[in-house]
Structures are given as C-alpha cells and as structure tokens.
N, C-alpha and C. Protein backbone atom coordinates (compact mmCIF):
# COMPACT_ATOMS: atom_id res chain seq x y z
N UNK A 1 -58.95 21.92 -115.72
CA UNK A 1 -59.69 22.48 -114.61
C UNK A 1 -59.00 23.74 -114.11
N UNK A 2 -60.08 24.86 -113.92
CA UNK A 2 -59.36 25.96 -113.59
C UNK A 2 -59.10 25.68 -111.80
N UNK A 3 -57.61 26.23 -111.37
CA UNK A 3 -57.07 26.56 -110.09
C UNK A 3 -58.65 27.30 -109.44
N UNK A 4 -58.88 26.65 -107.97
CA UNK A 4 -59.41 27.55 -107.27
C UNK A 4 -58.51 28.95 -106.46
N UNK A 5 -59.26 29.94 -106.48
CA UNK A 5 -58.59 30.96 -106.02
C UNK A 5 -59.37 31.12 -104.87
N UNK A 6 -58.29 31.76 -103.54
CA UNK A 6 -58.89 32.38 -102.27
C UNK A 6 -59.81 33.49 -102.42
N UNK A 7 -60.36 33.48 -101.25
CA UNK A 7 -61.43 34.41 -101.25
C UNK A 7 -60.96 35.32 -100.11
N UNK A 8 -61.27 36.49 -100.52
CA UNK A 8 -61.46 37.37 -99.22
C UNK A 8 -62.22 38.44 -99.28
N UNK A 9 -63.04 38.51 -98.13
CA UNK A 9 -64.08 39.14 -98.13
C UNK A 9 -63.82 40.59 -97.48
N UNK A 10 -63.58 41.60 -98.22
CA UNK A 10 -63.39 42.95 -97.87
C UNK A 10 -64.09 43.29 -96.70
N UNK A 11 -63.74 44.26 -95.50
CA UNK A 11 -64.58 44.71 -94.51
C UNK A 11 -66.29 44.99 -95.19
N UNK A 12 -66.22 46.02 -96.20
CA UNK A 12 -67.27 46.50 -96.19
C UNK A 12 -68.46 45.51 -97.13
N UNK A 13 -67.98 44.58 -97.45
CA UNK A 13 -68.57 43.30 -98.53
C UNK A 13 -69.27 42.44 -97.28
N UNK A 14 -68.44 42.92 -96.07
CA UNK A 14 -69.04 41.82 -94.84
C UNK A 14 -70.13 42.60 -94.51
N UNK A 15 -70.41 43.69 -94.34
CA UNK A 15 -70.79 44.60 -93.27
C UNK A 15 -71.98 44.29 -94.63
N UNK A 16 -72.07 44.43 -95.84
CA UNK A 16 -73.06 44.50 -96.64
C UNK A 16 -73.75 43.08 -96.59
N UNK A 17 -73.28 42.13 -96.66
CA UNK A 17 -74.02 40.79 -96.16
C UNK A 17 -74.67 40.62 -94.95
N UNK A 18 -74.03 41.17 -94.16
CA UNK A 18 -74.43 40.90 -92.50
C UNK A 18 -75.75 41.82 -92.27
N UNK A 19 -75.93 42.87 -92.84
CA UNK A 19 -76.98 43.99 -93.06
C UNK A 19 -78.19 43.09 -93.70
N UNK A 20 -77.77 42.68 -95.12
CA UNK A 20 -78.95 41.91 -95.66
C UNK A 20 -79.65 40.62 -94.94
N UNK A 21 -78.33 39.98 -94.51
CA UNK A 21 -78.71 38.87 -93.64
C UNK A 21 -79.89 39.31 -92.68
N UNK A 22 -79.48 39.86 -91.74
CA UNK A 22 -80.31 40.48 -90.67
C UNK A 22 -81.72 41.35 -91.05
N UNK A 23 -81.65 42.15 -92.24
CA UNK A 23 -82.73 42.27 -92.93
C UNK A 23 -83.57 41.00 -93.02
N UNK A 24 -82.89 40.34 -93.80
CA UNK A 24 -84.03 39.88 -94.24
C UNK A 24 -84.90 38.17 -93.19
N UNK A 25 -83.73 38.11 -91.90
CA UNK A 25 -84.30 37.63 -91.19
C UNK A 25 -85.65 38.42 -90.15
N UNK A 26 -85.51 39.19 -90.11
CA UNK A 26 -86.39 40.27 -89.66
C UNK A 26 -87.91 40.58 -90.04
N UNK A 27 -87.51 40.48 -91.77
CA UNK A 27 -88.81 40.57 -92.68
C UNK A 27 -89.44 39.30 -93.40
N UNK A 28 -88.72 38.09 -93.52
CA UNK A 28 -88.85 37.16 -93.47
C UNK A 28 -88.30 36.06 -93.43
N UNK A 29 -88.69 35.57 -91.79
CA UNK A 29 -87.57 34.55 -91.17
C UNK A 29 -87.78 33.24 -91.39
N UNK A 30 -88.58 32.91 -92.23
CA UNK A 30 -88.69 32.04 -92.84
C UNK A 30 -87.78 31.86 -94.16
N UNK A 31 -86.97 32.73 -94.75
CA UNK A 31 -85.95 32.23 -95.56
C UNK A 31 -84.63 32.91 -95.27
N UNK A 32 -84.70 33.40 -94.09
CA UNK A 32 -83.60 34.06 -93.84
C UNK A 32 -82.13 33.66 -94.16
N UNK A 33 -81.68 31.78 -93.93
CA UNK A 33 -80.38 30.90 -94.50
C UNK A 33 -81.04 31.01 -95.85
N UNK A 34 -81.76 31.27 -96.38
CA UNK A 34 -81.54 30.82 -97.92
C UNK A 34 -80.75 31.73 -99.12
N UNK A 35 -80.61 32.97 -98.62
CA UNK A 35 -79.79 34.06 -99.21
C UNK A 35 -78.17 33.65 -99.22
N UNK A 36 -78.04 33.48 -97.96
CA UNK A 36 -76.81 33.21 -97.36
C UNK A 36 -76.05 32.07 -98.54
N UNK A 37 -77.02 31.08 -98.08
CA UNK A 37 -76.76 29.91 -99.02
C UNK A 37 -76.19 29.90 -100.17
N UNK A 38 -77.15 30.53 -101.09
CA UNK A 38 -77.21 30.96 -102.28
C UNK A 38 -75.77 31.65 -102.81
N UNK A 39 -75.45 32.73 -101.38
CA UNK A 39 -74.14 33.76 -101.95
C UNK A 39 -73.14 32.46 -101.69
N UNK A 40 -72.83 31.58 -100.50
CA UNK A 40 -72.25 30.93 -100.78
C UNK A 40 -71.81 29.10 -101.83
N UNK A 41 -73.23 29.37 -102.23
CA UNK A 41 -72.87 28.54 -103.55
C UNK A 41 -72.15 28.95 -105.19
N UNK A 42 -72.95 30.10 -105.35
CA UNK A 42 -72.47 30.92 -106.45
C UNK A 42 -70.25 31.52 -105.77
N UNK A 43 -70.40 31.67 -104.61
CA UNK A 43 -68.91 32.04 -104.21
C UNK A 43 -67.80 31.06 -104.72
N UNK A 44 -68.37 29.86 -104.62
CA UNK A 44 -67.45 28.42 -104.57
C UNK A 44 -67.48 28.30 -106.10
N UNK A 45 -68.94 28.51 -106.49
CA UNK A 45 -68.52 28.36 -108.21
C UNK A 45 -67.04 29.79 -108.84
N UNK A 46 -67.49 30.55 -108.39
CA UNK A 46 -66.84 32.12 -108.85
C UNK A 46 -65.41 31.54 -108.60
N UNK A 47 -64.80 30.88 -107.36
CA UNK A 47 -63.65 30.97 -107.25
C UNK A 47 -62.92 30.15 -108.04
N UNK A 48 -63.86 29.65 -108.76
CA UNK A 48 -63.15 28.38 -109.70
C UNK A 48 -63.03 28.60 -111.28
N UNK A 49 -63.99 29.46 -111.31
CA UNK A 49 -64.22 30.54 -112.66
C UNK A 49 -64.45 32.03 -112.46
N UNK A 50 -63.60 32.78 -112.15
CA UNK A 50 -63.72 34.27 -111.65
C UNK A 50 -63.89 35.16 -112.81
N UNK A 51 -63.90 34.61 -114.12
CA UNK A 51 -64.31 35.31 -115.55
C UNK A 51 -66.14 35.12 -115.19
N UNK A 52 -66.73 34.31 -114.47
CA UNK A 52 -68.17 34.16 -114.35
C UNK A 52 -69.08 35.38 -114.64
N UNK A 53 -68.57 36.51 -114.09
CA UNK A 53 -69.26 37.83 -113.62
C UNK A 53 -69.37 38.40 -114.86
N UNK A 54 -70.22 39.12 -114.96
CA UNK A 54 -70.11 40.66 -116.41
C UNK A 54 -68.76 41.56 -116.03
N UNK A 55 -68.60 42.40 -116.70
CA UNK A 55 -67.94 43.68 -116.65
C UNK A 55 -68.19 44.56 -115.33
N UNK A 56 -67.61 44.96 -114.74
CA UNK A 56 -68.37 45.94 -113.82
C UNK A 56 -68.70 47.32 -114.27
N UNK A 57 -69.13 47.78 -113.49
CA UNK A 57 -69.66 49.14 -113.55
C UNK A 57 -68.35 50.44 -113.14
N UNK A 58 -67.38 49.84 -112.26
CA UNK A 58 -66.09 50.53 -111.51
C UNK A 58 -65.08 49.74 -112.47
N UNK A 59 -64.51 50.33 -113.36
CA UNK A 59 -63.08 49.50 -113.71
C UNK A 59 -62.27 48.81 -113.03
N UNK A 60 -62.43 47.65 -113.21
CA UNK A 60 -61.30 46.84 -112.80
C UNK A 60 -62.23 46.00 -111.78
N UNK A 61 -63.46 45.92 -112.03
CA UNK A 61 -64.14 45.39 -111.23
C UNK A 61 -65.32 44.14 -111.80
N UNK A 62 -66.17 43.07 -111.41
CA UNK A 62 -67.06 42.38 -112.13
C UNK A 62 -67.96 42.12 -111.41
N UNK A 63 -69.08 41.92 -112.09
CA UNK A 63 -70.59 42.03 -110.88
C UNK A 63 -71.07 40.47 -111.40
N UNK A 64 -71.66 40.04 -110.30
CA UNK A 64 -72.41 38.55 -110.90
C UNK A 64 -73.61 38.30 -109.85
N UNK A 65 -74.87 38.78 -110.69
CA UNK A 65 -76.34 38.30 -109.74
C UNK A 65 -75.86 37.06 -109.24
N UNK A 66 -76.84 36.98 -107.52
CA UNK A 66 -76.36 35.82 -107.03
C UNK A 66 -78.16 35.04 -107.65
N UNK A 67 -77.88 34.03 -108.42
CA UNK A 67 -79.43 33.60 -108.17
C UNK A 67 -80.23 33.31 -107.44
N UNK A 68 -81.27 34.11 -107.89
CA UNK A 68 -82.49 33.29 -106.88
C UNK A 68 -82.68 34.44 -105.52
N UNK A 69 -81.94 35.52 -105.77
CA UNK A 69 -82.12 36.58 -105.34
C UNK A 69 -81.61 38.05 -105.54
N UNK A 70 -82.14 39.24 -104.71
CA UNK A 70 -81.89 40.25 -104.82
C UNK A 70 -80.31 40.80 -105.12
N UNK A 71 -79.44 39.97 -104.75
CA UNK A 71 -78.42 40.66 -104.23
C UNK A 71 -77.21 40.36 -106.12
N UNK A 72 -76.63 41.22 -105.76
CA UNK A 72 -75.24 41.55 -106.82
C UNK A 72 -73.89 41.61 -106.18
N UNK A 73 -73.01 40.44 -106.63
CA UNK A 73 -71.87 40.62 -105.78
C UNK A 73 -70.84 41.49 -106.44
N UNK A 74 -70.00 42.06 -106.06
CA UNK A 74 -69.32 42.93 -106.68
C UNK A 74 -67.86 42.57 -106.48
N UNK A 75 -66.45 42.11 -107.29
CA UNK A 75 -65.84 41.60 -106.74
C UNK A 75 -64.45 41.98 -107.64
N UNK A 76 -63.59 41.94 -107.41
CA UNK A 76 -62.11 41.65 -108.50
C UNK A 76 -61.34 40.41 -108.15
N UNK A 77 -60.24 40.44 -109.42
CA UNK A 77 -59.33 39.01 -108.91
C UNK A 77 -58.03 40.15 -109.10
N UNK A 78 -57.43 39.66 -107.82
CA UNK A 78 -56.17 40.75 -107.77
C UNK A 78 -54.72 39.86 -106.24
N UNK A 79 -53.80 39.89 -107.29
CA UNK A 79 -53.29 39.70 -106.43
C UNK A 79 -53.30 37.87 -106.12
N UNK A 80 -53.89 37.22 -107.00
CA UNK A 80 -53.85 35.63 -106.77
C UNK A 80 -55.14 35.57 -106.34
N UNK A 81 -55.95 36.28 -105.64
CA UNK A 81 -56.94 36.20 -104.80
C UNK A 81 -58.11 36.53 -105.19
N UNK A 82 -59.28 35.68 -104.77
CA UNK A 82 -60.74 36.44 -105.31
C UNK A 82 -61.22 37.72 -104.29
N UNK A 83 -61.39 38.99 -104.34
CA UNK A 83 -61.68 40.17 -103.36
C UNK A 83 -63.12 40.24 -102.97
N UNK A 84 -64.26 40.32 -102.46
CA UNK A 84 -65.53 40.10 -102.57
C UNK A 84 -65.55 41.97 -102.02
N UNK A 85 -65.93 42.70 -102.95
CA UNK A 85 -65.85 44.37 -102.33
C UNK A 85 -67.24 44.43 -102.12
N UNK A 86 -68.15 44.10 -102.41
CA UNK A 86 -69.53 44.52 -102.03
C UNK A 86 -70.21 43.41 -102.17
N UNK A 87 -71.48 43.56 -101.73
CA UNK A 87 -72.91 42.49 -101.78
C UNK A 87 -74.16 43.85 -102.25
N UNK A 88 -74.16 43.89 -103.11
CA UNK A 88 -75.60 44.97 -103.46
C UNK A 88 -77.29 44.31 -103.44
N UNK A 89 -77.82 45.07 -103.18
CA UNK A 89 -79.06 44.72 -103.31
C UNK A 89 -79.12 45.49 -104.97
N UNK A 90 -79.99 44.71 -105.76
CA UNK A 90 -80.24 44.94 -107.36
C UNK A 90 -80.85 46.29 -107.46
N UNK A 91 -81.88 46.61 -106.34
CA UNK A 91 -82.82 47.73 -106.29
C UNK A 91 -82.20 49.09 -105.57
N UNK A 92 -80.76 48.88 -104.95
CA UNK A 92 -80.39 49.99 -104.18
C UNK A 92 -79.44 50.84 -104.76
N UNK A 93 -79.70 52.16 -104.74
CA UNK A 93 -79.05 52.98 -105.49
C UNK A 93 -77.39 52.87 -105.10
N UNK A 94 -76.56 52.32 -106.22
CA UNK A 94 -74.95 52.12 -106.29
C UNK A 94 -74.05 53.35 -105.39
N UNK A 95 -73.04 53.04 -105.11
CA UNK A 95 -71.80 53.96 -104.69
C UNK A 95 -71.55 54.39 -106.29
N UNK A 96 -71.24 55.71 -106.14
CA UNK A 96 -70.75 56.26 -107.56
C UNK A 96 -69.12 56.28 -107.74
C-alpha cells in the first residue's frame, strides 16, 4: 500500500475552488456541494497514488480531470507533500 501524502492547497488553488464553488452555486444551486465533493474524493484517492494524474502541461507538474465534472486539478508532489497549484475549469483558457 502506497504511504498517504499531505496535502496542501496553494493560495491560488484555493482562490480557484472558492471562485468555482461560488459560481456554480449561483448558476446552479442545486448541485452546488456536488463539485466540491467530487474534488474532494478524487483528492483522497490522489494522495494515496499521486502518479494518478497525466503529465502536465508546466514541467514538473500533473493534471488529473476531477470526474463528473468541469474542473482539472493541477498539482506536484514535492517536498514529501501533495501541492494542489490550481483547480481549472477544462474550457478556460490556461496560464501560459
């Protein structure tokens, strides 16, 4: 069994969840916990298998759709620790 690793969620990885969150309670508040959910089920799996993700797009980095929705987490393992650097929406044009 692989070691779980800590998580930590970068300032701007928060600020990108908390945005979608609030989006999408707004536009439809009828599933507004279900996103949430979702990032934190796929999180608990990731920290236990942090090879889960593809390759990233930024070296040194790995992306893994959260299922069952829009969003792409963007993340490294550095340092003992899982880093969570972004939450993307699939459709929004990337940081270069």
């Amino acid at each position: 069994m692989n070691p779980v690793l800590p998580v930590v969620w970068l300032p701007r990885a928060q600020a990108d969840r908390l945005a979608h969150l609030e989006f999408t309670a707004q536009e439809k508040p009828h599933v507004a916990e279900t996103p949430d959910a979702r990032i934190d089920r796929t999180l608990s799996r990731l920290a236990g298998f942090p090879a889960l993700g593809r390759a990233g797009r930024k070296q040194g980095t790995r992306e893994l759709v959260i299922p069952h929705t829009p969003f792409i987490m963007v993340y490294r393992e550095q340092h003992g620790r899982l880093e969570i650097l972004r939450v993307l929406h699939g459709a929004q044009q990337w940081p270069v």
